[in-house]
N, C-alpha and C. Protein backbone atom coordinates (compact mmCIF):
# COMPACT_ATOMS: atom_id res chain seq x y z
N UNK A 1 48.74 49.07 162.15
CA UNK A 1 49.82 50.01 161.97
C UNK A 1 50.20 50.56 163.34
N UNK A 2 51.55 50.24 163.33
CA UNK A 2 51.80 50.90 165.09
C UNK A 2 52.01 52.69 164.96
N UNK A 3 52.11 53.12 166.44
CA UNK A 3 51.66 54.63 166.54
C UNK A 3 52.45 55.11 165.70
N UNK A 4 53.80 55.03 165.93
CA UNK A 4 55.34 55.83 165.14
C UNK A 4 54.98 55.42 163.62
N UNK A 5 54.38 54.54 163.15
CA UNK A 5 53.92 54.25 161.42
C UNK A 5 52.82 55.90 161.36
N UNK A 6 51.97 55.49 162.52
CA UNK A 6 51.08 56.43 162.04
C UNK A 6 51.44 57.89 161.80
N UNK A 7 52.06 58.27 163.28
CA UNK A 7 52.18 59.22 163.08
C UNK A 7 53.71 60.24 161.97
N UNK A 8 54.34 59.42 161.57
CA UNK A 8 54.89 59.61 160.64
C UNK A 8 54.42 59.26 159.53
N UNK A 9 53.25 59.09 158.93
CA UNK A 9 52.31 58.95 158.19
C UNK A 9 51.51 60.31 157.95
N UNK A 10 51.05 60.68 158.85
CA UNK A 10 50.45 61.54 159.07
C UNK A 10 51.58 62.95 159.12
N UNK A 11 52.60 63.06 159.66
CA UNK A 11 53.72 64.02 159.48
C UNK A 11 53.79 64.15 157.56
N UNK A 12 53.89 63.27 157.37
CA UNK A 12 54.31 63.41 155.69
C UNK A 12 53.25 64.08 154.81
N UNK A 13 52.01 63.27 155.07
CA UNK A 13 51.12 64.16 154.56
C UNK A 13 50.61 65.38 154.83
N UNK A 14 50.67 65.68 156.14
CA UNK A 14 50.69 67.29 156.37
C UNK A 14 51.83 68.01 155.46
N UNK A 15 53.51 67.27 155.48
CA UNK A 15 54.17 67.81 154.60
C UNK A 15 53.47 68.08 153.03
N UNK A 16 53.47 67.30 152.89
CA UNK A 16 53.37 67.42 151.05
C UNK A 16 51.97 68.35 151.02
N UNK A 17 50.80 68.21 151.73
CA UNK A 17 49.84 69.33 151.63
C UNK A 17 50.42 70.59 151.98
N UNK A 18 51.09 70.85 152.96
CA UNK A 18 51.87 72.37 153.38
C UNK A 18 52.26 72.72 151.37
N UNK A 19 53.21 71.43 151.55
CA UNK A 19 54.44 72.15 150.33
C UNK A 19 53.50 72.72 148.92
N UNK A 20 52.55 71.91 149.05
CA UNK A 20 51.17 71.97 147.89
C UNK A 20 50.95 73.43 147.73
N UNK A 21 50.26 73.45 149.03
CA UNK A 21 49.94 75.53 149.61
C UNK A 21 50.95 76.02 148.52
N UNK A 22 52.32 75.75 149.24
CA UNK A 22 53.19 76.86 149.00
C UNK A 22 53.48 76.86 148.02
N UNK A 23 53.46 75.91 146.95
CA UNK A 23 53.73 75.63 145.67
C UNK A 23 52.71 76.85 144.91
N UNK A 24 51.26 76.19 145.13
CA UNK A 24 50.22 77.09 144.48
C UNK A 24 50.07 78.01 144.80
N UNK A 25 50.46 79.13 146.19
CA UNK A 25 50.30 80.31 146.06
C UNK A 25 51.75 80.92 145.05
N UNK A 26 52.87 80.40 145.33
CA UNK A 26 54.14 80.93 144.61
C UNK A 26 54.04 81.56 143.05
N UNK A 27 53.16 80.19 142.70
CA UNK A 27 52.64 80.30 141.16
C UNK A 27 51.59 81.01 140.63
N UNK A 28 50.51 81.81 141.75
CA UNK A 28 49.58 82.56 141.75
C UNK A 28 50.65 84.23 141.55
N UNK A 29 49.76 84.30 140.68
CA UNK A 29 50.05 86.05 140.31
C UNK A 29 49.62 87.08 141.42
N UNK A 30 50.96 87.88 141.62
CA UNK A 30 50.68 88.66 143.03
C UNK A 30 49.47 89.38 143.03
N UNK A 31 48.90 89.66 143.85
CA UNK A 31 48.15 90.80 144.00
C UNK A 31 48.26 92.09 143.76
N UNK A 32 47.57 93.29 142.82
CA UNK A 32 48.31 94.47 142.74
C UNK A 32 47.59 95.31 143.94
N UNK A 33 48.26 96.02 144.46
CA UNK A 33 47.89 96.80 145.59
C UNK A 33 46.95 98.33 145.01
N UNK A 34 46.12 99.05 145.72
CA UNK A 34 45.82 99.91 145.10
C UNK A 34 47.01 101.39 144.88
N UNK A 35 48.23 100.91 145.29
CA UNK A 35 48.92 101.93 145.17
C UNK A 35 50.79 101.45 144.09
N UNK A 36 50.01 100.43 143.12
CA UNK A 36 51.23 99.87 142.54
C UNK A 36 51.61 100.60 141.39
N UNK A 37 51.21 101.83 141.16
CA UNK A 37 51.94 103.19 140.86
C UNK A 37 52.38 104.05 141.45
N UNK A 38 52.66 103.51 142.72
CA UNK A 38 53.48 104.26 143.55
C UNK A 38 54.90 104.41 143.17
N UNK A 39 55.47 105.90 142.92
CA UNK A 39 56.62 106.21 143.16
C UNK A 39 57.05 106.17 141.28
N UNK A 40 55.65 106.09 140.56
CA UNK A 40 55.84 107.07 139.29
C UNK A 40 55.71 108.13 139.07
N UNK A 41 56.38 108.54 137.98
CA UNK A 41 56.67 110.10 137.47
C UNK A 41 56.21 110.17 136.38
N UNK A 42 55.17 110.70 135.80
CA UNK A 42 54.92 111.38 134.46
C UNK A 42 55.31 112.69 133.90
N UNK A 43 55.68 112.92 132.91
CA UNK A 43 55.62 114.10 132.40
C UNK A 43 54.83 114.10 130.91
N UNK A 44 53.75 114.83 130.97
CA UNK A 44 51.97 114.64 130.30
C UNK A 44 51.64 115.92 129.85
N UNK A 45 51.31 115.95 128.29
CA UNK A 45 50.85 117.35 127.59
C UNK A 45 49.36 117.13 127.59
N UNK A 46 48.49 118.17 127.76
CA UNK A 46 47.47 118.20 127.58
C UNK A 46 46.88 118.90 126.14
N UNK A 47 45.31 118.38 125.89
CA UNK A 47 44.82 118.74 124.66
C UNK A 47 43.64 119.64 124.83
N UNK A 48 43.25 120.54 123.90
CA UNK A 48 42.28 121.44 124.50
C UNK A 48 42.05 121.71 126.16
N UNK A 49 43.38 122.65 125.88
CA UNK A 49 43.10 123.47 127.75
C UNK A 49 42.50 124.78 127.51
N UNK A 50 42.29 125.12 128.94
CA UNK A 50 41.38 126.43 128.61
C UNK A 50 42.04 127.26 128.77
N UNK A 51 42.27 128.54 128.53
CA UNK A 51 43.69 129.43 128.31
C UNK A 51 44.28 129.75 129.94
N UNK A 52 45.26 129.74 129.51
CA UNK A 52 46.25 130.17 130.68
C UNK A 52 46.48 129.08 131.58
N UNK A 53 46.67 127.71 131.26
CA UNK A 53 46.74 126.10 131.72
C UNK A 53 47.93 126.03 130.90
N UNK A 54 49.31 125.68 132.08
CA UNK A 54 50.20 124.80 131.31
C UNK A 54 49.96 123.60 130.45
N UNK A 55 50.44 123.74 129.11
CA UNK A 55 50.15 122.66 128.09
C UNK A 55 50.54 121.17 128.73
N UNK A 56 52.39 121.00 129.66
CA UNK A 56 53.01 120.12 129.94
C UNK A 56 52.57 119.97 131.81
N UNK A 57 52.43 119.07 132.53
CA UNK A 57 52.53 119.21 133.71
C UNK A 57 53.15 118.12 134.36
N UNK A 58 52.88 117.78 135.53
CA UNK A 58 53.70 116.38 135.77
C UNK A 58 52.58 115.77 136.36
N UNK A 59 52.45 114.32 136.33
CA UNK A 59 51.61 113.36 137.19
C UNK A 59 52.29 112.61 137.80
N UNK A 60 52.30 112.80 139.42
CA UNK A 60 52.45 111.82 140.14
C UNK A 60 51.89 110.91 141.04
N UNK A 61 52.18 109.83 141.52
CA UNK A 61 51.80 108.88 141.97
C UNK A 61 52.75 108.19 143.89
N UNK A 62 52.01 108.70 144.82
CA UNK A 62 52.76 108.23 145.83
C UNK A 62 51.71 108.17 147.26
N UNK A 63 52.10 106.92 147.46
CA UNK A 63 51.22 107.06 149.01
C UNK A 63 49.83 106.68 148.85
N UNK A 64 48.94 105.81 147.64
CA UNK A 64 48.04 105.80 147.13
C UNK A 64 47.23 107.16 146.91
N UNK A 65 48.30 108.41 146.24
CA UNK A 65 47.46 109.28 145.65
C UNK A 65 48.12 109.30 144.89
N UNK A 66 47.51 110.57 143.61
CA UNK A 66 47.63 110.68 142.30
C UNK A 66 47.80 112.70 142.36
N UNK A 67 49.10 113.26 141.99
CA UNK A 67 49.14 114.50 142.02
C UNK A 67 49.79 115.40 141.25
N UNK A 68 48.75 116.17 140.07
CA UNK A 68 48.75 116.75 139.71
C UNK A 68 49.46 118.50 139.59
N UNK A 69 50.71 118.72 139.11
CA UNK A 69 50.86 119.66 139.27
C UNK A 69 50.28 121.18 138.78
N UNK A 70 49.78 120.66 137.96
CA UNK A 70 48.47 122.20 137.87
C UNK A 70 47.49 122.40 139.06
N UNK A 71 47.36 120.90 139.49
CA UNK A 71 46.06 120.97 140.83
C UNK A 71 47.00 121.70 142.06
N UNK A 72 47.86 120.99 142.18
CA UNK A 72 48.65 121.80 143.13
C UNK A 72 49.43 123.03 142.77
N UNK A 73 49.37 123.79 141.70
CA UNK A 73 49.41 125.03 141.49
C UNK A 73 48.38 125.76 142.14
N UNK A 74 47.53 125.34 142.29
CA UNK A 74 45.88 125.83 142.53
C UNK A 74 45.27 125.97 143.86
N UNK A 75 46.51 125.13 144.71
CA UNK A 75 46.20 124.70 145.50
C UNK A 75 45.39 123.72 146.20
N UNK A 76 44.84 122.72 145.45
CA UNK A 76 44.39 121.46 145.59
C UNK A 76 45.19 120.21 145.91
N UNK A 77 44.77 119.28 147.01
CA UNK A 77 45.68 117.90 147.40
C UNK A 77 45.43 117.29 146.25
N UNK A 78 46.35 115.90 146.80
CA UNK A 78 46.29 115.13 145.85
C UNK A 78 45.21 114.08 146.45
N UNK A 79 44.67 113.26 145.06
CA UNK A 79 43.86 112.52 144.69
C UNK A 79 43.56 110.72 145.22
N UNK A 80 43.01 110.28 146.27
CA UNK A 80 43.48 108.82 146.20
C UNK A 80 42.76 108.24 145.18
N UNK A 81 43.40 107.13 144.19
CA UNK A 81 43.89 106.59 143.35
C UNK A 81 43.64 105.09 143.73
N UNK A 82 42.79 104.33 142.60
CA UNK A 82 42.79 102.83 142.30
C UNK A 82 43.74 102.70 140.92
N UNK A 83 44.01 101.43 141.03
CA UNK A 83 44.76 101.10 139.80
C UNK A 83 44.25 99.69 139.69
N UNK A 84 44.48 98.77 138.36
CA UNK A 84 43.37 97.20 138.17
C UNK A 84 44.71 96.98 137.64
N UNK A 85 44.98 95.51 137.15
CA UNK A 85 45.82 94.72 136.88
C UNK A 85 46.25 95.21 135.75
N UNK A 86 45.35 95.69 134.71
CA UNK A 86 46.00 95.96 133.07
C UNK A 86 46.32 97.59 133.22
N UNK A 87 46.40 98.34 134.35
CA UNK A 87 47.29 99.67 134.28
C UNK A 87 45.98 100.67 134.61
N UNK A 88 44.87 100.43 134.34
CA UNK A 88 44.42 100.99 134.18
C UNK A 88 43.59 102.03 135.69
N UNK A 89 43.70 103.52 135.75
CA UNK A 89 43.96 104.22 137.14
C UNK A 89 42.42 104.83 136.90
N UNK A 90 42.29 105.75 138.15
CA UNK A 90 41.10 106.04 138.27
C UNK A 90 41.19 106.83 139.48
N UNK A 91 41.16 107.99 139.72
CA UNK A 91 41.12 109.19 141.35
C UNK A 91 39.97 109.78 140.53
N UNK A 92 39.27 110.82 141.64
CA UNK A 92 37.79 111.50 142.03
C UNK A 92 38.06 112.39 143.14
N UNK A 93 37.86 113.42 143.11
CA UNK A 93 37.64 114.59 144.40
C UNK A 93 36.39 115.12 144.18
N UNK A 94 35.87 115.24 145.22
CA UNK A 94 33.92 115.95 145.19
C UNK A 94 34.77 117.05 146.23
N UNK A 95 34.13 118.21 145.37
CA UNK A 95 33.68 119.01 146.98
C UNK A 95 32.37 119.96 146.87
N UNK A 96 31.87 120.56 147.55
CA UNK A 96 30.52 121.18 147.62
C UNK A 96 29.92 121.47 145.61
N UNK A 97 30.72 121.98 145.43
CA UNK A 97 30.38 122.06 143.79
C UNK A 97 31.52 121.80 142.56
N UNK A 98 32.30 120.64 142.79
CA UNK A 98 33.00 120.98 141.94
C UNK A 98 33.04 118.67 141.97
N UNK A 99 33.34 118.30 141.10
CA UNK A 99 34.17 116.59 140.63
C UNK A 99 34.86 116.54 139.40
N UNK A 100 36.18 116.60 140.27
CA UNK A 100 37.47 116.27 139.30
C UNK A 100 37.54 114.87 139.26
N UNK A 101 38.02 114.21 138.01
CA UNK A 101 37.97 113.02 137.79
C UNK A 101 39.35 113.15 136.94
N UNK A 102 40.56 111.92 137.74
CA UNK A 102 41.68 111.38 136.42
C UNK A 102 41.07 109.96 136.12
N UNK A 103 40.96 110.04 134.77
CA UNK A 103 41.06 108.42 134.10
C UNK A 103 42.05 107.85 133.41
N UNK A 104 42.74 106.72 133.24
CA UNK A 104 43.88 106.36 132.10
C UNK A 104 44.32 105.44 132.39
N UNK A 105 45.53 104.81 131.88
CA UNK A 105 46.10 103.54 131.56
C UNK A 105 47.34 103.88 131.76
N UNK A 106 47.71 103.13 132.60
CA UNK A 106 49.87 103.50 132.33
C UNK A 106 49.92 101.86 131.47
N UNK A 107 50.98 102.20 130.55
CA UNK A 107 51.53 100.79 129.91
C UNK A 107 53.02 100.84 129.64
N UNK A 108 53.81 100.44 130.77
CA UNK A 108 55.49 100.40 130.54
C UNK A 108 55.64 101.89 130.93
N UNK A 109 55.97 102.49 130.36
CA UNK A 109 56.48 103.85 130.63
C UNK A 109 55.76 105.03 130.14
N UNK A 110 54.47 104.62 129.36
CA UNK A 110 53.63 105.85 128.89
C UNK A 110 52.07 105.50 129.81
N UNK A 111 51.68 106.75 129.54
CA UNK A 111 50.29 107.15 130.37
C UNK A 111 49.66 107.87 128.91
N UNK A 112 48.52 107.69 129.11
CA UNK A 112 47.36 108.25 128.55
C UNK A 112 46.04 108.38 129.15
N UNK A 113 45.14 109.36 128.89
CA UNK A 113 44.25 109.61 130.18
C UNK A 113 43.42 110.96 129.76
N UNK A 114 42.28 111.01 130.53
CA UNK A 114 41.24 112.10 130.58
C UNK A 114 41.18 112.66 131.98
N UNK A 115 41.29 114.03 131.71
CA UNK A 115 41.14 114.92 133.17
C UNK A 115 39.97 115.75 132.78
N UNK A 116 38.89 115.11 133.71
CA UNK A 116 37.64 116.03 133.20
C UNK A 116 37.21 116.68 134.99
N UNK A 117 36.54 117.67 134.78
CA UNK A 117 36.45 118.63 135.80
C UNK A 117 34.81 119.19 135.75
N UNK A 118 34.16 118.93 136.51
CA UNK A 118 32.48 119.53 136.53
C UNK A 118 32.33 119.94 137.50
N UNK A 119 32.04 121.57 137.49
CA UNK A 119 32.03 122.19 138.37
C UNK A 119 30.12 122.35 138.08
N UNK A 120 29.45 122.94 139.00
CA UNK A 120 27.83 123.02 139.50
C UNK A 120 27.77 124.34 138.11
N UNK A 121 26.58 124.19 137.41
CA UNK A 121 26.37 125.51 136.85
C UNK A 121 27.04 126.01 135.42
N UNK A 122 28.25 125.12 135.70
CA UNK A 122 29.27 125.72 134.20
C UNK A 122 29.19 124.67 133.70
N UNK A 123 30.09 124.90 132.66
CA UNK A 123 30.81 123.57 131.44
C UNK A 123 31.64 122.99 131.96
N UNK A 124 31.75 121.89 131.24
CA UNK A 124 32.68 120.63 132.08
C UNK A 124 34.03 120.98 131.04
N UNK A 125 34.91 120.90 132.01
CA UNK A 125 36.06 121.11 131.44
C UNK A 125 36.56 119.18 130.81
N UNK A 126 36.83 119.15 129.70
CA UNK A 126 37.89 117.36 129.40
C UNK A 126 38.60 118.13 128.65
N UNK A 127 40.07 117.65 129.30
CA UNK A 127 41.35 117.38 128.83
C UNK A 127 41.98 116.21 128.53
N UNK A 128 42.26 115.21 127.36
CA UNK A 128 42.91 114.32 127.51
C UNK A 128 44.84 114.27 127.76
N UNK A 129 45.14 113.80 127.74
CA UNK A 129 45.96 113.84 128.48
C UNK A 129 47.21 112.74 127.97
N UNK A 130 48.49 113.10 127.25
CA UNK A 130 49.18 111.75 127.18
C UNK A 130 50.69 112.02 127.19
N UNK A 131 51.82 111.31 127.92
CA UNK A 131 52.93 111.26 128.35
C UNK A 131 53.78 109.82 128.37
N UNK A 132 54.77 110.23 129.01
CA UNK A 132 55.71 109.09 129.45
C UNK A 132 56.55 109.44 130.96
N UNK A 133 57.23 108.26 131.21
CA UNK A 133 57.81 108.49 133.00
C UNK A 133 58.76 108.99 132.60
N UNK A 134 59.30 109.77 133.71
CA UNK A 134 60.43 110.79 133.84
C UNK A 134 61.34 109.60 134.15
């Protein structure tokens, strides 16, 4: 086989392996990022609050955090935030005595979820938690 056979031999099959790649990643399901609830809006009633807790609040989602407007009534940041392929979210704040935990599922346009709160010494506060996007 002379060189120009070969190496246009060899050109082609690098082609069709490239195009292969690109074929099979195209068809691979994206990756979700940990922040692919970014730039949702909830508006979420809560169940057994402890008195003087807005029933309705808002949950948002931006910047890979998760923020709570009762928390930030309170003056607390917001939360960074995992999310898994089937919706399902997950933020945690520790500080010297206190772990707030959001848990839940967004599916299409509704959220459902547990906001539980354990502070050192007391009762654990759980609120579940369920809405839809603004």
């Amino acid at each position: 086989m002379s060189t120009s056979k070969k190496n246009l031999a060899t050109l082609v099959l690098r082609t069709l392996v490239t195009m292969g790649i690109a074929a099979s990643a195209a068809c691979a399901s994206p990756p979700r990022s940990p922040s692919s609830l970014d730039g949702r809006v909830f508006a979420v009633e809560g169940r057994n609050l402890p008195p003087g807790r807005p029933a309705m609040i808002e949950l948002s989602f931006a910047g890979g955090l998760l923020d709570s407007s009762a928390c930030r009534e309170q003056g607390l940041p917001p939360i960074a935030y995992t999310v898994r392929e089937d919706g399902t979210f997950y933020a945690e704040r520790r500080t010297t005595d206190t772990l707030d935990r959001f848990t839940g599922r967004v599916t299409g346009a509704d959220i459902e979820g547990l906001y539980t709160s354990e502070h050192a010494g007391a009762t654990t506060t759980r609120i579940p938690f369920k809405g839809r996007a603004r």
